[in-house]
PDB file of N, CA and C in Angstrom:
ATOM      1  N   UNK A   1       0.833  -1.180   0.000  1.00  0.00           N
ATOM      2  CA  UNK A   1       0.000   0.000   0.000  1.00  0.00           C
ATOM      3  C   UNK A   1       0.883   1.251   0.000  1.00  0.00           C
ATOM      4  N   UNK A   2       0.754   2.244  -0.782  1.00  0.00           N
ATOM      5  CA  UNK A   2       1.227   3.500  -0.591  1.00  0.00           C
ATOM      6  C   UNK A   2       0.740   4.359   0.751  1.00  0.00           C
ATOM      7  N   UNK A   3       1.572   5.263   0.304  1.00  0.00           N
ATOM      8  CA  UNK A   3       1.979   6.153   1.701  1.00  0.00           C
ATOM      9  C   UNK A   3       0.435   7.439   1.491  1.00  0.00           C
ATOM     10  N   UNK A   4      -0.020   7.695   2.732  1.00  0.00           N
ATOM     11  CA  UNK A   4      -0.963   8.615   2.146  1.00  0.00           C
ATOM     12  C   UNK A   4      -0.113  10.108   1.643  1.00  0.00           C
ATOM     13  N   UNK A   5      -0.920  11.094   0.797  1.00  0.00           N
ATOM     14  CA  UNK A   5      -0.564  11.881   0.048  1.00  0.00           C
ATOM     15  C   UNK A   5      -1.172  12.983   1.171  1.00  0.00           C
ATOM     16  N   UNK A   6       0.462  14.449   1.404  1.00  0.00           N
ATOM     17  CA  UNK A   6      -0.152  15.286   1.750  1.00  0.00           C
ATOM     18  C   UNK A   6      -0.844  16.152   1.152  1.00  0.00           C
ATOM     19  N   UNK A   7      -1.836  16.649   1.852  1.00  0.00           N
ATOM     20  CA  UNK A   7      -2.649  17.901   1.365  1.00  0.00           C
ATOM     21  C   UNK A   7      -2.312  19.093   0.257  1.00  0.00           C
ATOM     22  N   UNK A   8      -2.429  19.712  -0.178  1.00  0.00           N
ATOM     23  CA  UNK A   8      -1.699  20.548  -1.233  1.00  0.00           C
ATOM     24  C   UNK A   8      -2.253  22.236  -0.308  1.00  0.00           C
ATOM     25  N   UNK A   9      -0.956  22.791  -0.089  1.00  0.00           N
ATOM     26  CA  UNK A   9      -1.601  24.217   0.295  1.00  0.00           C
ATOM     27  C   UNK A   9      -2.650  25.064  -0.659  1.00  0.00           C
ATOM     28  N   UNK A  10      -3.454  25.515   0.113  1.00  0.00           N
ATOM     29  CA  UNK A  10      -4.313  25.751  -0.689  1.00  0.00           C
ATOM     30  C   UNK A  10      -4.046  27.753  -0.599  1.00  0.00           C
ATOM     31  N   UNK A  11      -4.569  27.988  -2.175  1.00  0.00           N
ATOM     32  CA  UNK A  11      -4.526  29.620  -2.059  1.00  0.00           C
ATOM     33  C   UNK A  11      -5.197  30.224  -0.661  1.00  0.00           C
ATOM     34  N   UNK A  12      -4.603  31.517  -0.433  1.00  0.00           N
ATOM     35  CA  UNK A  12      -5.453  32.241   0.333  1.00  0.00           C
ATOM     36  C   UNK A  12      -5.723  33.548  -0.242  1.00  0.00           C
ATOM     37  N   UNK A  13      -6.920  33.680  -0.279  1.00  0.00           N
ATOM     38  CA  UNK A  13      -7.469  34.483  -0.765  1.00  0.00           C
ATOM     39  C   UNK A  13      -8.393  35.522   0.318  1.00  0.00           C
ATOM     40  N   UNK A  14      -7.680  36.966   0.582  1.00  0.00           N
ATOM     41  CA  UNK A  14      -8.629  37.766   1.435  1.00  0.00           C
ATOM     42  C   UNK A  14      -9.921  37.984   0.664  1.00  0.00           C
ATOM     43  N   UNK A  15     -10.781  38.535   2.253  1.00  0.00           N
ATOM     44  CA  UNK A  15     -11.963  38.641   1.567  1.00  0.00           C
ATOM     45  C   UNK A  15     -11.951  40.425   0.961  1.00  0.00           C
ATOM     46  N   UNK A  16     -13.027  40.310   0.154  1.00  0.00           N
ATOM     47  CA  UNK A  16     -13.154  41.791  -1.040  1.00  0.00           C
ATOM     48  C   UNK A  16     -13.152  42.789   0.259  1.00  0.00           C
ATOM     49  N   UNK A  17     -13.831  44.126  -0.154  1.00  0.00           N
ATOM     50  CA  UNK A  17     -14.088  45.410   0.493  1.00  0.00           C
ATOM     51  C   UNK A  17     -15.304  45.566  -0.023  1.00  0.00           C
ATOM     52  N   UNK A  18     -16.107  44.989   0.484  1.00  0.00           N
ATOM     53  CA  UNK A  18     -17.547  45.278   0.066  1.00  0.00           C
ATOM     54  C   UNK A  18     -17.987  46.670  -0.546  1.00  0.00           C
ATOM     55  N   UNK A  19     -17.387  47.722   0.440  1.00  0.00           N
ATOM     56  CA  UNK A  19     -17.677  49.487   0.302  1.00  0.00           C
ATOM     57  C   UNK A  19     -16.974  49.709  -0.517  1.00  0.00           C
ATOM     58  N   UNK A  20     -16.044  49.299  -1.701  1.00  0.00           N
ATOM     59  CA  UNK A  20     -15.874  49.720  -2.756  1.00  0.00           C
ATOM     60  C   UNK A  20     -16.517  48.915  -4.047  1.00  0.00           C
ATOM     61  N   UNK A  21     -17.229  50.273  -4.908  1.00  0.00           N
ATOM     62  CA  UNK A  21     -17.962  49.707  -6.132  1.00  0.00           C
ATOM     63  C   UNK A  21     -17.237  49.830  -7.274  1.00  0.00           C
ATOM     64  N   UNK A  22     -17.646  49.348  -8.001  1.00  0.00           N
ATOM     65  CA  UNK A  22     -17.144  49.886  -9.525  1.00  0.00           C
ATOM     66  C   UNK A  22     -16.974  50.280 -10.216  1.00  0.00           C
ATOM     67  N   UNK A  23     -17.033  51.118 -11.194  1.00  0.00           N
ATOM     68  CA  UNK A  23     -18.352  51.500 -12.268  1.00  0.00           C
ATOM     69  C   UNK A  23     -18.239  51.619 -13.607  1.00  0.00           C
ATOM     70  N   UNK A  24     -19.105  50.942 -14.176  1.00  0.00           N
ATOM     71  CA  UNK A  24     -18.588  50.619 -15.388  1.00  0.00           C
ATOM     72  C   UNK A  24     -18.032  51.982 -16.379  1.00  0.00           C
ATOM     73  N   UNK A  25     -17.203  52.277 -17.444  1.00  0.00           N
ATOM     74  CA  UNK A  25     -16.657  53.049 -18.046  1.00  0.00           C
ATOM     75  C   UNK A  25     -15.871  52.698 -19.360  1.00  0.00           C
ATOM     76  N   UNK A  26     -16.405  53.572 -20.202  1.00  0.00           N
ATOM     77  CA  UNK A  26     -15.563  52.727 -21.643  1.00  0.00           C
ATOM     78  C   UNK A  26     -13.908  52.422 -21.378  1.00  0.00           C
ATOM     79  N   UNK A  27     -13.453  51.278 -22.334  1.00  0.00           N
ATOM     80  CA  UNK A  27     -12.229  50.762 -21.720  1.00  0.00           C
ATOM     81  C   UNK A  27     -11.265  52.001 -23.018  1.00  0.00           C
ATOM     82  N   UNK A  28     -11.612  52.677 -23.825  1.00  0.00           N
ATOM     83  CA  UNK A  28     -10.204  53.425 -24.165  1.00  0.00           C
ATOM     84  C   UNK A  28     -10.881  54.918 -24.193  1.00  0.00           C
ATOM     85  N   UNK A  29     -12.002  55.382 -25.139  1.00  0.00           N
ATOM     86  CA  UNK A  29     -12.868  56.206 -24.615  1.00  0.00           C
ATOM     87  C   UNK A  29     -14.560  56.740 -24.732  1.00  0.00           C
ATOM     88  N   UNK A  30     -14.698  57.625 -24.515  1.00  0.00           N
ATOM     89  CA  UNK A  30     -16.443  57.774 -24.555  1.00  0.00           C
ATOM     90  C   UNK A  30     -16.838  57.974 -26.315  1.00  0.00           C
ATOM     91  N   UNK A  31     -15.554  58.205 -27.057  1.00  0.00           N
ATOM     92  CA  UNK A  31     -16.065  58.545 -28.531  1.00  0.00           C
ATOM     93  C   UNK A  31     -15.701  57.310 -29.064  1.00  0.00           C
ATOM     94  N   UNK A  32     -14.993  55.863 -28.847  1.00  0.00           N
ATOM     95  CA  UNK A  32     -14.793  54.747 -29.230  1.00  0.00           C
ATOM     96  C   UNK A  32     -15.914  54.240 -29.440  1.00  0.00           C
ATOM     97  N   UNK A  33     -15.786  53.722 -30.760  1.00  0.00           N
ATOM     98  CA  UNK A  33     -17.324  52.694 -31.028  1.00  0.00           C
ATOM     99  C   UNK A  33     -16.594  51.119 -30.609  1.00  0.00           C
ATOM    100  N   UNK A  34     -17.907  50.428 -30.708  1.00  0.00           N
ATOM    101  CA  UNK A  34     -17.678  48.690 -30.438  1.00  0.00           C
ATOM    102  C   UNK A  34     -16.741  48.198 -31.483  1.00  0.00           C
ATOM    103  N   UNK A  35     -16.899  48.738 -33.074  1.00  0.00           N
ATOM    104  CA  UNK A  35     -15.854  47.954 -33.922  1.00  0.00           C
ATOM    105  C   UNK A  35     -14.317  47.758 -33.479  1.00  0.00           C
ATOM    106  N   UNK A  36     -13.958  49.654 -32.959  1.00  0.00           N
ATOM    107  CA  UNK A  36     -13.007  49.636 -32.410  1.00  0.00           C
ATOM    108  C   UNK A  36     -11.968  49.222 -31.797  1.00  0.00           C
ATOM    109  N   UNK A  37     -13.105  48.933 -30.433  1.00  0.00           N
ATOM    110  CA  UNK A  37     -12.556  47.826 -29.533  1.00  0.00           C
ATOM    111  C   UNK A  37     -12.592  46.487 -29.590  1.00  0.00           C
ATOM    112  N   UNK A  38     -13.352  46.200 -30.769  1.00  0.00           N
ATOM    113  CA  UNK A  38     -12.793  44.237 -31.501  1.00  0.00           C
ATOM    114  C   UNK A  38     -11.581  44.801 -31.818  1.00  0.00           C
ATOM    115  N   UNK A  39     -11.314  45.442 -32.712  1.00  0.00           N
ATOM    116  CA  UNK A  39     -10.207  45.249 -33.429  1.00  0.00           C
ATOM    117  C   UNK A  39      -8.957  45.539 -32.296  1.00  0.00           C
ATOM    118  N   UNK A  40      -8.686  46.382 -31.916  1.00  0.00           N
ATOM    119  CA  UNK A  40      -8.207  46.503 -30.796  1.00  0.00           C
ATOM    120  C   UNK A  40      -7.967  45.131 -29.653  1.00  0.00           C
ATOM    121  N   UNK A  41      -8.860  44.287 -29.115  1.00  0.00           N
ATOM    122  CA  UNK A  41      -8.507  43.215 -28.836  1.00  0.00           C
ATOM    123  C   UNK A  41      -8.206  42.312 -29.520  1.00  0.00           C
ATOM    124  N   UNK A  42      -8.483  41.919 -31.100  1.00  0.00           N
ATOM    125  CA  UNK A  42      -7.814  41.086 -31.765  1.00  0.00           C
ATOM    126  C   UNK A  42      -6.766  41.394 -32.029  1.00  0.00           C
ATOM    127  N   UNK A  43      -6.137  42.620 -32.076  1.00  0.00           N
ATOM    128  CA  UNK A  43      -4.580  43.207 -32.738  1.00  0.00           C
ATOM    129  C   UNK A  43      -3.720  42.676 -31.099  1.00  0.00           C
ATOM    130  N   UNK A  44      -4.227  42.968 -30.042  1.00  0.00           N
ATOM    131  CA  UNK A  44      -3.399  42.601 -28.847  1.00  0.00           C
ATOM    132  C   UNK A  44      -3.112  40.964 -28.819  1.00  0.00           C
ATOM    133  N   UNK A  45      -4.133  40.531 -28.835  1.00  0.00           N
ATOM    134  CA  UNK A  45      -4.512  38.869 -28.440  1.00  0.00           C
ATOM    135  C   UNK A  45      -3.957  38.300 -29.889  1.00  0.00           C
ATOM    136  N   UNK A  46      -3.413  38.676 -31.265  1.00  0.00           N
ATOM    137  CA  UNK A  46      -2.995  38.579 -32.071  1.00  0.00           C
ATOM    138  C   UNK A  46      -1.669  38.577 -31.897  1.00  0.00           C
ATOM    139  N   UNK A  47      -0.807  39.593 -31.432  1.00  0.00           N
ATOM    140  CA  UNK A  47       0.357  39.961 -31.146  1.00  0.00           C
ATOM    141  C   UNK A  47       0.719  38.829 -30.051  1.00  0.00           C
ATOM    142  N   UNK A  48      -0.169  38.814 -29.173  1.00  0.00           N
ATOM    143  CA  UNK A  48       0.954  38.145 -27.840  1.00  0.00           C
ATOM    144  C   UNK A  48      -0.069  36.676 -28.197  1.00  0.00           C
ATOM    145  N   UNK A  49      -0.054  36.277 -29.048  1.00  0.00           N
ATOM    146  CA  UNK A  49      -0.597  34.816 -29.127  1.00  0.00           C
ATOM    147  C   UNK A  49      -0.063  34.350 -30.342  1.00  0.00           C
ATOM    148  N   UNK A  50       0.584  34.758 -30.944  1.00  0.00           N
ATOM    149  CA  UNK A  50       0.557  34.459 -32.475  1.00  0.00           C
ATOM    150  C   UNK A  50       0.843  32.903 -32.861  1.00  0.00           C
ATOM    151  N   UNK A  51       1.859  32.699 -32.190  1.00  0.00           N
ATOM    152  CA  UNK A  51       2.781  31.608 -32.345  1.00  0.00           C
ATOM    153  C   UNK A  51       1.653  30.230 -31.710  1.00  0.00           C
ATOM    154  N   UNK A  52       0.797  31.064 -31.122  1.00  0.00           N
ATOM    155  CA  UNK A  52      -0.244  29.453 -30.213  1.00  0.00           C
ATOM    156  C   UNK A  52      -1.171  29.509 -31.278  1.00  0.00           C
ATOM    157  N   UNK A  53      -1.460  30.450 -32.154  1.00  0.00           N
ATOM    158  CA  UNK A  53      -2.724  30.864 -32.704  1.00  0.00           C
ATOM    159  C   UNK A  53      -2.301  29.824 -34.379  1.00  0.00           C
ATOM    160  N   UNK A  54      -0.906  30.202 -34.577  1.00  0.00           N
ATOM    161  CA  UNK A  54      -0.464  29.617 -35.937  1.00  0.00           C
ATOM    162  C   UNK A  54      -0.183  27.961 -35.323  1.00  0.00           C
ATOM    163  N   UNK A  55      -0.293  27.648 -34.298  1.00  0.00           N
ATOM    164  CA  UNK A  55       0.330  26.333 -34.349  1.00  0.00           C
ATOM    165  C   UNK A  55      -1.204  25.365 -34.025  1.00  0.00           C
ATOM    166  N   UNK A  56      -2.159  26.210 -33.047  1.00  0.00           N
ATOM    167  CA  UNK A  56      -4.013  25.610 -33.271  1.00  0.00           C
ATOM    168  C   UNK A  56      -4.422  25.801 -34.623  1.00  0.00           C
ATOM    169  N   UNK A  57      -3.978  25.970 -35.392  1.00  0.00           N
ATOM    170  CA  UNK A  57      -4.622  25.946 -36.971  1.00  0.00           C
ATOM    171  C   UNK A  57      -3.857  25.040 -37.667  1.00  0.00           C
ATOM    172  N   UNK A  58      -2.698  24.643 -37.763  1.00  0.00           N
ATOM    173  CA  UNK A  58      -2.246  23.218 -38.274  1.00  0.00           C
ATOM    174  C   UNK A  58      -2.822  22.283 -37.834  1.00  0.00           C
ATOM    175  N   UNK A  59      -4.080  22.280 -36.388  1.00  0.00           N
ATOM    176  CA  UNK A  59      -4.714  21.196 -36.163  1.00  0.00           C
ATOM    177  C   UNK A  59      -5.906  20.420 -37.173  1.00  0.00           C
TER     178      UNK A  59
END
């Protein structure tokens, strides 16, 4: 029989600040349309993925 296995530390995670809210706000600015900001996240997520992005399409 094997040996039992210890526990794995687990994250700790504090709890939030309830009394602070959020609020929502455009992410570059108030005159940005939606096309914008696709393209804008595909040009980022394009750049820093490329190499995972060209190697899931030889699949």
């Amino acid at each position: 029989m094997s040996n039992a296995l210890k526990k794995t530390a687990r994250l700790s995670i504090q709890p939030r600040d309830k009394f602070t809210v959020a609020h929502p706000r455009a992410a570059i600015s108030e005159k940005c349309v939606h096309s914008d900001q696709v393209k804008n996240a595909f040009d980022f997520a394009f750049t820093r993925y490329e190499t995972a992005m060209k190697d899931l399409s030889k699949v």
